[in-house]
PDB file of N, CA and C in Angstrom:
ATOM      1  N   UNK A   1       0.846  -1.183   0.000  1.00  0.00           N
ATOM      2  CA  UNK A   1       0.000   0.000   0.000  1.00  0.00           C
ATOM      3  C   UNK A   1       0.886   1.238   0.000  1.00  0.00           C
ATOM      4  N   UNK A   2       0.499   1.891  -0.437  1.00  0.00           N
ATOM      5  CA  UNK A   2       1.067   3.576  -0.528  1.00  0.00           C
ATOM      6  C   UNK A   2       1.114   4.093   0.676  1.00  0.00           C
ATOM      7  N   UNK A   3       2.652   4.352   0.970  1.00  0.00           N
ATOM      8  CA  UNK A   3       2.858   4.913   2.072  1.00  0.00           C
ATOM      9  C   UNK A   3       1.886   5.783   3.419  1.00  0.00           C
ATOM     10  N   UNK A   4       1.292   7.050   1.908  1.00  0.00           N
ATOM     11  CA  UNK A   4       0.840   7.863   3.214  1.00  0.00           C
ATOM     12  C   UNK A   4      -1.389   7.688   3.242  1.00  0.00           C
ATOM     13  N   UNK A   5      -0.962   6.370   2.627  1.00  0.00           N
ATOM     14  CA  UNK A   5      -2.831   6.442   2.721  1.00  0.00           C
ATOM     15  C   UNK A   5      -2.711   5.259   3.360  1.00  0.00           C
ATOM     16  N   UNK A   6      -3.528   5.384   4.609  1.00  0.00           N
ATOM     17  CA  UNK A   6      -3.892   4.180   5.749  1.00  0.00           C
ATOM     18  C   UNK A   6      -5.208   4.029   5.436  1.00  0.00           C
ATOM     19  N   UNK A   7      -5.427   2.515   5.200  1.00  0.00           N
ATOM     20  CA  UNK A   7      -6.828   2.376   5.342  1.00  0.00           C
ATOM     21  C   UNK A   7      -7.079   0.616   5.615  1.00  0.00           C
ATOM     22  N   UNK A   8      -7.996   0.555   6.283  1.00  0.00           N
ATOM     23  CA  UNK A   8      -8.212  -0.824   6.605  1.00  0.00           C
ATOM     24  C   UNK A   8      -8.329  -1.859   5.878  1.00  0.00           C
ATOM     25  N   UNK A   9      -8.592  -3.198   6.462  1.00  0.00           N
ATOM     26  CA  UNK A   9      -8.909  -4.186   5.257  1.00  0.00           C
ATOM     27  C   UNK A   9     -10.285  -3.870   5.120  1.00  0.00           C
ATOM     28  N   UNK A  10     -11.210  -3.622   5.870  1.00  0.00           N
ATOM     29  CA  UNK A  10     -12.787  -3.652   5.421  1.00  0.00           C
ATOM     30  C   UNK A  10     -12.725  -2.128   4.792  1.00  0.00           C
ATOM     31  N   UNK A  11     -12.268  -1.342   4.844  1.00  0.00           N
ATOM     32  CA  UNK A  11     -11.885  -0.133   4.106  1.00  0.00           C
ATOM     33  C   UNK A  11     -11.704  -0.447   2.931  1.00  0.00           C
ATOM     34  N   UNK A  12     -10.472  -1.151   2.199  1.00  0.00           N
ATOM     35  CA  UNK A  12     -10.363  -1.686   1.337  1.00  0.00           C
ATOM     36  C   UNK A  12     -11.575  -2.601   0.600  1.00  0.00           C
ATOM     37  N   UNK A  13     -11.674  -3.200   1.184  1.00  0.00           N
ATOM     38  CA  UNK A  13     -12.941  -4.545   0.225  1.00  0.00           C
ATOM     39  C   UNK A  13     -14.062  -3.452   0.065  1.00  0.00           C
ATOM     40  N   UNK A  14     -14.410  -2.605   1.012  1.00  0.00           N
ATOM     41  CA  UNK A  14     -15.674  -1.565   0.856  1.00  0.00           C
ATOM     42  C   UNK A  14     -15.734  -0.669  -0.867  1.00  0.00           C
ATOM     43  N   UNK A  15     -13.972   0.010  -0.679  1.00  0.00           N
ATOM     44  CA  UNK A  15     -13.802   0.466  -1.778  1.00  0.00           C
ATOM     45  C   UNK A  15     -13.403   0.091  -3.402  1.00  0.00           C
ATOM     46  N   UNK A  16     -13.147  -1.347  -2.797  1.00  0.00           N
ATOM     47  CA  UNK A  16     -12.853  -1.946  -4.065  1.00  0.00           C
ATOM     48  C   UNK A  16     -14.669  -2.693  -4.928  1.00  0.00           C
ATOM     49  N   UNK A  17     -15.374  -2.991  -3.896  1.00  0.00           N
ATOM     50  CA  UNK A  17     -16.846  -3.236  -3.507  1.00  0.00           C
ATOM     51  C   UNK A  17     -17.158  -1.983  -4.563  1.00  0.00           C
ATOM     52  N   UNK A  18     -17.380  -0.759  -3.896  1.00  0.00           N
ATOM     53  CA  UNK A  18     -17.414   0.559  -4.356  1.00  0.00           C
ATOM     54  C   UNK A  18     -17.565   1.002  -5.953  1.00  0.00           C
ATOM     55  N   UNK A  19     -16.020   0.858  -6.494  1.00  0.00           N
ATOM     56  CA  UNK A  19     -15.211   1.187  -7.689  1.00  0.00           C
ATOM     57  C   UNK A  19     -15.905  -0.255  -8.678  1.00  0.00           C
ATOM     58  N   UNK A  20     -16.718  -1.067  -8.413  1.00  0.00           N
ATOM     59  CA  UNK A  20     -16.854  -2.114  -8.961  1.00  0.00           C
ATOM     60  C   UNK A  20     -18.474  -1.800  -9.166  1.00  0.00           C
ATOM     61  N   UNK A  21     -18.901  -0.893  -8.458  1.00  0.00           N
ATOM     62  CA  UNK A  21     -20.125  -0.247  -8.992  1.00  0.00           C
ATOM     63  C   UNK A  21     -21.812  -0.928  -7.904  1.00  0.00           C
ATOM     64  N   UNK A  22     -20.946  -1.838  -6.843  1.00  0.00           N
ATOM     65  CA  UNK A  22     -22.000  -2.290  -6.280  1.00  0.00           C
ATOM     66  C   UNK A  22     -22.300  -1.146  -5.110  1.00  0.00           C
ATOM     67  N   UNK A  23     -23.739  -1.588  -4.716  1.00  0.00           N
ATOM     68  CA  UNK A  23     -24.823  -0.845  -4.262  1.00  0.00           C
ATOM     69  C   UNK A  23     -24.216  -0.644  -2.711  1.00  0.00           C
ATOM     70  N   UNK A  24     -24.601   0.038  -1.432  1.00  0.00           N
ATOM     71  CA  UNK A  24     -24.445   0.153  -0.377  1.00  0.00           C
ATOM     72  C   UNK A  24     -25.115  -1.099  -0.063  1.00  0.00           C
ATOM     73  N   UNK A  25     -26.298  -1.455  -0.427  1.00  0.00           N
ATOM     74  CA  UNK A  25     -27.131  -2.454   0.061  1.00  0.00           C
ATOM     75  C   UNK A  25     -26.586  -3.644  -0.352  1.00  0.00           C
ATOM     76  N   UNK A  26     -25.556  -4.109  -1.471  1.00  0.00           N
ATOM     77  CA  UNK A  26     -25.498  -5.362  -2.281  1.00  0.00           C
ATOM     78  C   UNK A  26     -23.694  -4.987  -1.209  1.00  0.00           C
ATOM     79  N   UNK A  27     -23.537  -4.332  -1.475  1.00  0.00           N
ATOM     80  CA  UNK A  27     -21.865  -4.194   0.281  1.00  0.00           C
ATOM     81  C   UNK A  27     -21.868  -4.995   1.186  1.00  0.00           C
ATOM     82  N   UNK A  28     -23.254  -4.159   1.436  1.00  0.00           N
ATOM     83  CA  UNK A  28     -23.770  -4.447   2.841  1.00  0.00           C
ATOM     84  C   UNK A  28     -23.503  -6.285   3.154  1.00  0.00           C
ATOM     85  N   UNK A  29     -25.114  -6.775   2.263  1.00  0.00           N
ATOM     86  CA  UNK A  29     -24.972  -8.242   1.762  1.00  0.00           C
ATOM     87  C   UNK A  29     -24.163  -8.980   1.756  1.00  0.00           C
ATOM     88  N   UNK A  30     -22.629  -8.494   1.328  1.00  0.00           N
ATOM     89  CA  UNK A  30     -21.840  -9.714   0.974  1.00  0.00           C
ATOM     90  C   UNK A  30     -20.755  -9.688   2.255  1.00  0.00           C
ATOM     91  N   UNK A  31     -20.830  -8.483   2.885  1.00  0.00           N
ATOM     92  CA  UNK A  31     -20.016  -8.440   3.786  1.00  0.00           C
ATOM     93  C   UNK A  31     -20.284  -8.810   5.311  1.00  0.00           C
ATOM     94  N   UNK A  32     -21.786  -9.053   4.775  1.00  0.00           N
ATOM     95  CA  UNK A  32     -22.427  -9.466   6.202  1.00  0.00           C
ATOM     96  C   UNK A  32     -22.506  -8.245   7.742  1.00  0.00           C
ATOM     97  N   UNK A  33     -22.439  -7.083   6.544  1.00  0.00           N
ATOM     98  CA  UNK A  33     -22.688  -5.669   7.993  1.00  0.00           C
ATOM     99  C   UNK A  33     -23.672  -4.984   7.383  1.00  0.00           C
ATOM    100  N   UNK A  34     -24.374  -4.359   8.070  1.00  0.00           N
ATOM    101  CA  UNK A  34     -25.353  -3.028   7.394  1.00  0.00           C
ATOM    102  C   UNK A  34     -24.809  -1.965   6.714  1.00  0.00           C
ATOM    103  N   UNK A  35     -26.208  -1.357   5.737  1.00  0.00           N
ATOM    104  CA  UNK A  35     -25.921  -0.519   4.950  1.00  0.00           C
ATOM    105  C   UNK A  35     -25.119   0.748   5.835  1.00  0.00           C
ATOM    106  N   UNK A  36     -25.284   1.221   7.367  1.00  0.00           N
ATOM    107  CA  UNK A  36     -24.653   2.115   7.622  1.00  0.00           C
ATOM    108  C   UNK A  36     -23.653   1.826   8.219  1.00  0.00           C
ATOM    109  N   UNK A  37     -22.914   0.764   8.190  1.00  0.00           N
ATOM    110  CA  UNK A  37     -21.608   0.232   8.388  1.00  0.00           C
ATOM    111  C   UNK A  37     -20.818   0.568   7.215  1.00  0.00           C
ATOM    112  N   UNK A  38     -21.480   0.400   6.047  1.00  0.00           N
ATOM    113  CA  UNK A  38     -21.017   0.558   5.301  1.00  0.00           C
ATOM    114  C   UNK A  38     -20.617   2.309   4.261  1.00  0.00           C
ATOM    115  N   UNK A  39     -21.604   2.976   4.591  1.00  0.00           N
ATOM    116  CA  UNK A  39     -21.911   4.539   4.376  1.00  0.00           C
ATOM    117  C   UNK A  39     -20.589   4.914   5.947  1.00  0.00           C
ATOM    118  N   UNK A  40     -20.255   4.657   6.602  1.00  0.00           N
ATOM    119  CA  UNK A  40     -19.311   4.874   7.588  1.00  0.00           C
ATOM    120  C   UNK A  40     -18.142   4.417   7.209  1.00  0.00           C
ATOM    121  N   UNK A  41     -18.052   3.526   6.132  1.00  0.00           N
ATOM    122  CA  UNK A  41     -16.572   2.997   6.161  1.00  0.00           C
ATOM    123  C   UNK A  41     -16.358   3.644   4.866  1.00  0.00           C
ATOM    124  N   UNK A  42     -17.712   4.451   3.508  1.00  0.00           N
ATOM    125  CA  UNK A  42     -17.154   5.475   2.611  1.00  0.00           C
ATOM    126  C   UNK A  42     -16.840   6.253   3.303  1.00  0.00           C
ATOM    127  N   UNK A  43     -17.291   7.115   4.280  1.00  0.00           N
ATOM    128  CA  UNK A  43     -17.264   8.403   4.878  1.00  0.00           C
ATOM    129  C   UNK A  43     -15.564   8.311   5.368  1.00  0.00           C
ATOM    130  N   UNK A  44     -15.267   7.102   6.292  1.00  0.00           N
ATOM    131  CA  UNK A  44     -13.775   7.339   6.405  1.00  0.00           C
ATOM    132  C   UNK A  44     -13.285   6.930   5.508  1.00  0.00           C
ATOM    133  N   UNK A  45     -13.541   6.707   4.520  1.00  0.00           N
ATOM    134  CA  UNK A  45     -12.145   6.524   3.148  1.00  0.00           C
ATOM    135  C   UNK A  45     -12.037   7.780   3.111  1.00  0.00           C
ATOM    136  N   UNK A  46     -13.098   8.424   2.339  1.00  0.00           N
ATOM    137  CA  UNK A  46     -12.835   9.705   1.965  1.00  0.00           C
ATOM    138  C   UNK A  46     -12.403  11.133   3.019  1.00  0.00           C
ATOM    139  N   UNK A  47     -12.363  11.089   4.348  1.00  0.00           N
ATOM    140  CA  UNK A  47     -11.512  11.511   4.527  1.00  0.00           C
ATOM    141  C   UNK A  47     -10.284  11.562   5.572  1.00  0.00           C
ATOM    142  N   UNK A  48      -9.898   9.712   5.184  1.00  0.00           N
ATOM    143  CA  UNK A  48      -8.810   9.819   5.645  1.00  0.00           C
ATOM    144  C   UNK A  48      -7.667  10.408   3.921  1.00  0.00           C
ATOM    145  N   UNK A  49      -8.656  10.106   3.112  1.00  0.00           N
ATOM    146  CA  UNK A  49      -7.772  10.424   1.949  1.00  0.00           C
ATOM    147  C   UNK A  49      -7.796  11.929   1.646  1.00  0.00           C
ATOM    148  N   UNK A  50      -8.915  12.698   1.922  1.00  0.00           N
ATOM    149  CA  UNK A  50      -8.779  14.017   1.605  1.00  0.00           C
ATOM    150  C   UNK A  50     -10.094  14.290   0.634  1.00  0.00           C
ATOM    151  N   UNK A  51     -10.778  12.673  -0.124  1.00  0.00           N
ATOM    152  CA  UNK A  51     -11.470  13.033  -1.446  1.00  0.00           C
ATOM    153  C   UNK A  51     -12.542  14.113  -1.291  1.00  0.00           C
ATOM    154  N   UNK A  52     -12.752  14.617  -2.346  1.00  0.00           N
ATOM    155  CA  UNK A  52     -14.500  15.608  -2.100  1.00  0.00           C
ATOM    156  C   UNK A  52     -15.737  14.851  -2.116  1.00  0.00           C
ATOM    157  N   UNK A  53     -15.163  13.095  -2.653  1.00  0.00           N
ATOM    158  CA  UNK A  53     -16.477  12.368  -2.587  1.00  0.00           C
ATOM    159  C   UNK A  53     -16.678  11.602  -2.980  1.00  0.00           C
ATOM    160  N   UNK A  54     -17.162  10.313  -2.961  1.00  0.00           N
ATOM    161  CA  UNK A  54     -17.043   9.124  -3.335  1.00  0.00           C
ATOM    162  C   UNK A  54     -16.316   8.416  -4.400  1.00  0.00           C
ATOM    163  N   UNK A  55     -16.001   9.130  -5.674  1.00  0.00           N
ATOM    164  CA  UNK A  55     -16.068   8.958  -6.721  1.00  0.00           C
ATOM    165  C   UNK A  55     -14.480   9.260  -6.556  1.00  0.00           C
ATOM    166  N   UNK A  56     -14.445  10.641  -6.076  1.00  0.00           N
ATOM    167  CA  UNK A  56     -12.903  11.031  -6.598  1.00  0.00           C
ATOM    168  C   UNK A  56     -11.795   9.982  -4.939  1.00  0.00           C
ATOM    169  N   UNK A  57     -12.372   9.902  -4.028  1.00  0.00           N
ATOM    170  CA  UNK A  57     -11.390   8.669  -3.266  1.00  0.00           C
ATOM    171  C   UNK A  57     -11.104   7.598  -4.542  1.00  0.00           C
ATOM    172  N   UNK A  58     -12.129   7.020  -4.766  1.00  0.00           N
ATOM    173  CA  UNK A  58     -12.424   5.467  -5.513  1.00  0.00           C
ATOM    174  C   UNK A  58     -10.544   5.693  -6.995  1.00  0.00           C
ATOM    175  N   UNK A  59     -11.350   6.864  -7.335  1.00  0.00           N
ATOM    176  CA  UNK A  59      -9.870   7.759  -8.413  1.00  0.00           C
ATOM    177  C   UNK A  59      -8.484   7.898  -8.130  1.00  0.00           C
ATOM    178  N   UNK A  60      -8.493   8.121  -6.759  1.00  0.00           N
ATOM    179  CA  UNK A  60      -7.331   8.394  -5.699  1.00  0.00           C
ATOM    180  C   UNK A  60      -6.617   7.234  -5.866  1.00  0.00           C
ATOM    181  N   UNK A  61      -7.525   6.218  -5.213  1.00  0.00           N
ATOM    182  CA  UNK A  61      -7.358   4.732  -4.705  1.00  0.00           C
ATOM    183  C   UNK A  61      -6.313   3.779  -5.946  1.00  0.00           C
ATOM    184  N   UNK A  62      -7.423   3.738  -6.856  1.00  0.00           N
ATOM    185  CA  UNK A  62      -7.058   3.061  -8.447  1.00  0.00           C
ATOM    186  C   UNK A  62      -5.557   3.995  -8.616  1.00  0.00           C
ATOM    187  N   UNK A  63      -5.302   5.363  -8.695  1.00  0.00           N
ATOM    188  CA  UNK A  63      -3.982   6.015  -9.381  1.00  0.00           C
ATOM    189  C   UNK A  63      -2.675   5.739  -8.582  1.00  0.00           C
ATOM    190  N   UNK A  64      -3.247   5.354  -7.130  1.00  0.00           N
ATOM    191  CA  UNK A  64      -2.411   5.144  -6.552  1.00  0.00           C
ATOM    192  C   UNK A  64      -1.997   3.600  -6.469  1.00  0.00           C
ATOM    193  N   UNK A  65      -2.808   2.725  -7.360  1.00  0.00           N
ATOM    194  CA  UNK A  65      -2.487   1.241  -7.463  1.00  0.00           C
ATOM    195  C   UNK A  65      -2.972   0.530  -5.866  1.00  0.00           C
ATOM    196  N   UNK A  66      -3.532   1.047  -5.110  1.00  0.00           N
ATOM    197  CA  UNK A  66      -4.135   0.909  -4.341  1.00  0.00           C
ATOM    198  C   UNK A  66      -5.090  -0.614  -4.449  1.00  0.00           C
ATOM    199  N   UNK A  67      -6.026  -0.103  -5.003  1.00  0.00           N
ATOM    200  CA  UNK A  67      -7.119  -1.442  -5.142  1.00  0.00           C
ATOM    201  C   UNK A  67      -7.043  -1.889  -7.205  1.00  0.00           C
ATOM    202  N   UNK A  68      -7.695  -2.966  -7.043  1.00  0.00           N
ATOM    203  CA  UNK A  68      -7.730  -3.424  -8.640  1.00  0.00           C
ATOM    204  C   UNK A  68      -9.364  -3.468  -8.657  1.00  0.00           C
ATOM    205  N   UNK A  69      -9.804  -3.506  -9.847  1.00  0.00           N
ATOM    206  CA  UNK A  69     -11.169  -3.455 -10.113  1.00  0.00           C
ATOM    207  C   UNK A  69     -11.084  -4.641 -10.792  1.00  0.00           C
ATOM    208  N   UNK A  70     -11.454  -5.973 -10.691  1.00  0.00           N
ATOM    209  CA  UNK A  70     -11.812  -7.137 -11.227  1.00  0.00           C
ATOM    210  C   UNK A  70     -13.055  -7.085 -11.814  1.00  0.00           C
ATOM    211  N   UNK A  71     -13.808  -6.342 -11.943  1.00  0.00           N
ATOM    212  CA  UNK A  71     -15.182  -6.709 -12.496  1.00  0.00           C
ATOM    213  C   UNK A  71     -15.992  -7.563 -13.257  1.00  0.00           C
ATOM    214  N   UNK A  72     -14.984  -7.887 -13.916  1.00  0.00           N
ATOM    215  CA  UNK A  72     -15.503  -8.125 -15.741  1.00  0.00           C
ATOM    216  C   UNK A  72     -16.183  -9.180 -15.022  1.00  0.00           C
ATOM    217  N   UNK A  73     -16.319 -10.384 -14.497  1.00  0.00           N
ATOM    218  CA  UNK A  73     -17.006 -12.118 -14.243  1.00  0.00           C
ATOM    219  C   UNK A  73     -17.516 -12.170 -12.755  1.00  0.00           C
ATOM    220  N   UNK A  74     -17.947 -10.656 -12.184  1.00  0.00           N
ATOM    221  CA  UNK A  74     -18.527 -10.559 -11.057  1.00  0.00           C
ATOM    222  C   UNK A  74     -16.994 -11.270  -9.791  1.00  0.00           C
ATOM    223  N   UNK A  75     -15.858 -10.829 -10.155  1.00  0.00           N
ATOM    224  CA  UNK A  75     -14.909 -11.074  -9.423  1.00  0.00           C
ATOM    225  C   UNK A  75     -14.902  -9.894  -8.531  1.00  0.00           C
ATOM    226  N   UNK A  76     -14.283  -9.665  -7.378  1.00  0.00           N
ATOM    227  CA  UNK A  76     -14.105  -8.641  -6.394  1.00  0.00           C
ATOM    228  C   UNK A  76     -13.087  -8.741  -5.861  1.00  0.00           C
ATOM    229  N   UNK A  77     -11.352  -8.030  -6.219  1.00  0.00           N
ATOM    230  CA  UNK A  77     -10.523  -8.204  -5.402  1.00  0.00           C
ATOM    231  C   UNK A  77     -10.075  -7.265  -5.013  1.00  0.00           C
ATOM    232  N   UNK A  78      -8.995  -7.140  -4.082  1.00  0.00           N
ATOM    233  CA  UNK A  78      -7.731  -6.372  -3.805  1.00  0.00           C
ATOM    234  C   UNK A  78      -6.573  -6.484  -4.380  1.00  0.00           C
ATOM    235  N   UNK A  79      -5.292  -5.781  -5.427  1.00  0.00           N
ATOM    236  CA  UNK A  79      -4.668  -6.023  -5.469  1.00  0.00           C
ATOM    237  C   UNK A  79      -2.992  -5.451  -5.186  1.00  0.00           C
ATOM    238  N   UNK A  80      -2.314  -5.856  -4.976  1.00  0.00           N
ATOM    239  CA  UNK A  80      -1.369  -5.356  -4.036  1.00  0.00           C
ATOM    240  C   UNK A  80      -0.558  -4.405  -5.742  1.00  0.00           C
ATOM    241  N   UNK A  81       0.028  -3.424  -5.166  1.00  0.00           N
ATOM    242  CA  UNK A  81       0.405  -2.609  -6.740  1.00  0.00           C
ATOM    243  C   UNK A  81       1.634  -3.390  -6.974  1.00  0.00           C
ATOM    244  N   UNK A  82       2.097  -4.741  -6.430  1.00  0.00           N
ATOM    245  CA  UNK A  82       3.160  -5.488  -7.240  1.00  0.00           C
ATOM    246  C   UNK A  82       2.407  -6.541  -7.857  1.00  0.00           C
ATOM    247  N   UNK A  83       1.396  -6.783  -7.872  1.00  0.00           N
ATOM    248  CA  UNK A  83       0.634  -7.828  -8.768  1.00  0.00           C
ATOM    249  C   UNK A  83       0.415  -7.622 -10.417  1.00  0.00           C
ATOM    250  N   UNK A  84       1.128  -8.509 -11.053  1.00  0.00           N
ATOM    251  CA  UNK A  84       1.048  -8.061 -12.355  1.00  0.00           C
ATOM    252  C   UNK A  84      -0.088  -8.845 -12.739  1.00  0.00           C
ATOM    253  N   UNK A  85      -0.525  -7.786 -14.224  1.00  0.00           N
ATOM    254  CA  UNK A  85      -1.946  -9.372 -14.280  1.00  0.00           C
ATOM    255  C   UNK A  85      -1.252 -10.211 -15.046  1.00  0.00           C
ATOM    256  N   UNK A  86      -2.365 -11.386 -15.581  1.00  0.00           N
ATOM    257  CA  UNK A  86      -1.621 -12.178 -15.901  1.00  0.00           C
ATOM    258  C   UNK A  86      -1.320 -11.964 -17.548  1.00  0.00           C
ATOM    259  N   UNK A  87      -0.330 -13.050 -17.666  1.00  0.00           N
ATOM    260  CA  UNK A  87      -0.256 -12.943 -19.448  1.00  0.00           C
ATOM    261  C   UNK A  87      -0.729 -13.762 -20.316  1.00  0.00           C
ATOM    262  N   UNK A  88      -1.577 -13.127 -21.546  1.00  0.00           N
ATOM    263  CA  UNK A  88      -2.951 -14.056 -22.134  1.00  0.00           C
ATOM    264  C   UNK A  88      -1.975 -14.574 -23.392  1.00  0.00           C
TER     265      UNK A  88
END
Protein backbone atom coordinates (compact mmCIF):
# COMPACT_ATOMS: atom_id res chain seq x y z
CA UNK A 1 0.00 0.00 0.00
CA UNK A 2 1.07 3.58 -0.53
CA UNK A 3 2.86 4.91 2.07
CA UNK A 4 0.84 7.86 3.21
CA UNK A 5 -2.83 6.44 2.72
CA UNK A 6 -3.89 4.18 5.75
CA UNK A 7 -6.83 2.38 5.34
CA UNK A 8 -8.21 -0.82 6.61
CA UNK A 9 -8.91 -4.19 5.26
CA UNK A 10 -12.79 -3.65 5.42
CA UNK A 11 -11.89 -0.13 4.11
CA UNK A 12 -10.36 -1.69 1.34
CA UNK A 13 -12.94 -4.55 0.22
CA UNK A 14 -15.67 -1.57 0.86
CA UNK A 15 -13.80 0.47 -1.78
CA UNK A 16 -12.85 -1.95 -4.07
CA UNK A 17 -16.85 -3.24 -3.51
CA UNK A 18 -17.41 0.56 -4.36
CA UNK A 19 -15.21 1.19 -7.69
CA UNK A 20 -16.85 -2.11 -8.96
CA UNK A 21 -20.12 -0.25 -8.99
CA UNK A 22 -22.00 -2.29 -6.28
CA UNK A 23 -24.82 -0.85 -4.26
CA UNK A 24 -24.45 0.15 -0.38
CA UNK A 25 -27.13 -2.45 0.06
CA UNK A 26 -25.50 -5.36 -2.28
CA UNK A 27 -21.86 -4.19 0.28
CA UNK A 28 -23.77 -4.45 2.84
CA UNK A 29 -24.97 -8.24 1.76
CA UNK A 30 -21.84 -9.71 0.97
CA UNK A 31 -20.02 -8.44 3.79
CA UNK A 32 -22.43 -9.47 6.20
CA UNK A 33 -22.69 -5.67 7.99
CA UNK A 34 -25.35 -3.03 7.39
CA UNK A 35 -25.92 -0.52 4.95
CA UNK A 36 -24.65 2.12 7.62
CA UNK A 37 -21.61 0.23 8.39
CA UNK A 38 -21.02 0.56 5.30
CA UNK A 39 -21.91 4.54 4.38
CA UNK A 40 -19.31 4.87 7.59
CA UNK A 41 -16.57 3.00 6.16
CA UNK A 42 -17.15 5.48 2.61
CA UNK A 43 -17.26 8.40 4.88
CA UNK A 44 -13.78 7.34 6.41
CA UNK A 45 -12.14 6.52 3.15
CA UNK A 46 -12.84 9.70 1.97
CA UNK A 47 -11.51 11.51 4.53
CA UNK A 48 -8.81 9.82 5.64
CA UNK A 49 -7.77 10.42 1.95
CA UNK A 50 -8.78 14.02 1.60
CA UNK A 51 -11.47 13.03 -1.45
CA UNK A 52 -14.50 15.61 -2.10
CA UNK A 53 -16.48 12.37 -2.59
CA UNK A 54 -17.04 9.12 -3.33
CA UNK A 55 -16.07 8.96 -6.72
CA UNK A 56 -12.90 11.03 -6.60
CA UNK A 57 -11.39 8.67 -3.27
CA UNK A 58 -12.42 5.47 -5.51
CA UNK A 59 -9.87 7.76 -8.41
CA UNK A 60 -7.33 8.39 -5.70
CA UNK A 61 -7.36 4.73 -4.71
CA UNK A 62 -7.06 3.06 -8.45
CA UNK A 63 -3.98 6.02 -9.38
CA UNK A 64 -2.41 5.14 -6.55
CA UNK A 65 -2.49 1.24 -7.46
CA UNK A 66 -4.14 0.91 -4.34
CA UNK A 67 -7.12 -1.44 -5.14
CA UNK A 68 -7.73 -3.42 -8.64
CA UNK A 69 -11.17 -3.45 -10.11
CA UNK A 70 -11.81 -7.14 -11.23
CA UNK A 71 -15.18 -6.71 -12.50
CA UNK A 72 -15.50 -8.12 -15.74
CA UNK A 73 -17.01 -12.12 -14.24
CA UNK A 74 -18.53 -10.56 -11.06
CA UNK A 75 -14.91 -11.07 -9.42
CA UNK A 76 -14.11 -8.64 -6.39
CA UNK A 77 -10.52 -8.20 -5.40
CA UNK A 78 -7.73 -6.37 -3.80
CA UNK A 79 -4.67 -6.02 -5.47
CA UNK A 80 -1.37 -5.36 -4.04
CA UNK A 81 0.41 -2.61 -6.74
CA UNK A 82 3.16 -5.49 -7.24
CA UNK A 83 0.63 -7.83 -8.77
CA UNK A 84 1.05 -8.06 -12.36
CA UNK A 85 -1.95 -9.37 -14.28
CA UNK A 86 -1.62 -12.18 -15.90
CA UNK A 87 -0.26 -12.94 -19.45
CA UNK A 88 -2.95 -14.06 -22.13
Amino acid sequence: MHPDIKLTERELQVATMTGCGLSEKAIATTLSISPNTVRVHVENIKRRLGAKNKTHAIAMLLTANIIHLGCEVGQIEESPATTAPDAV
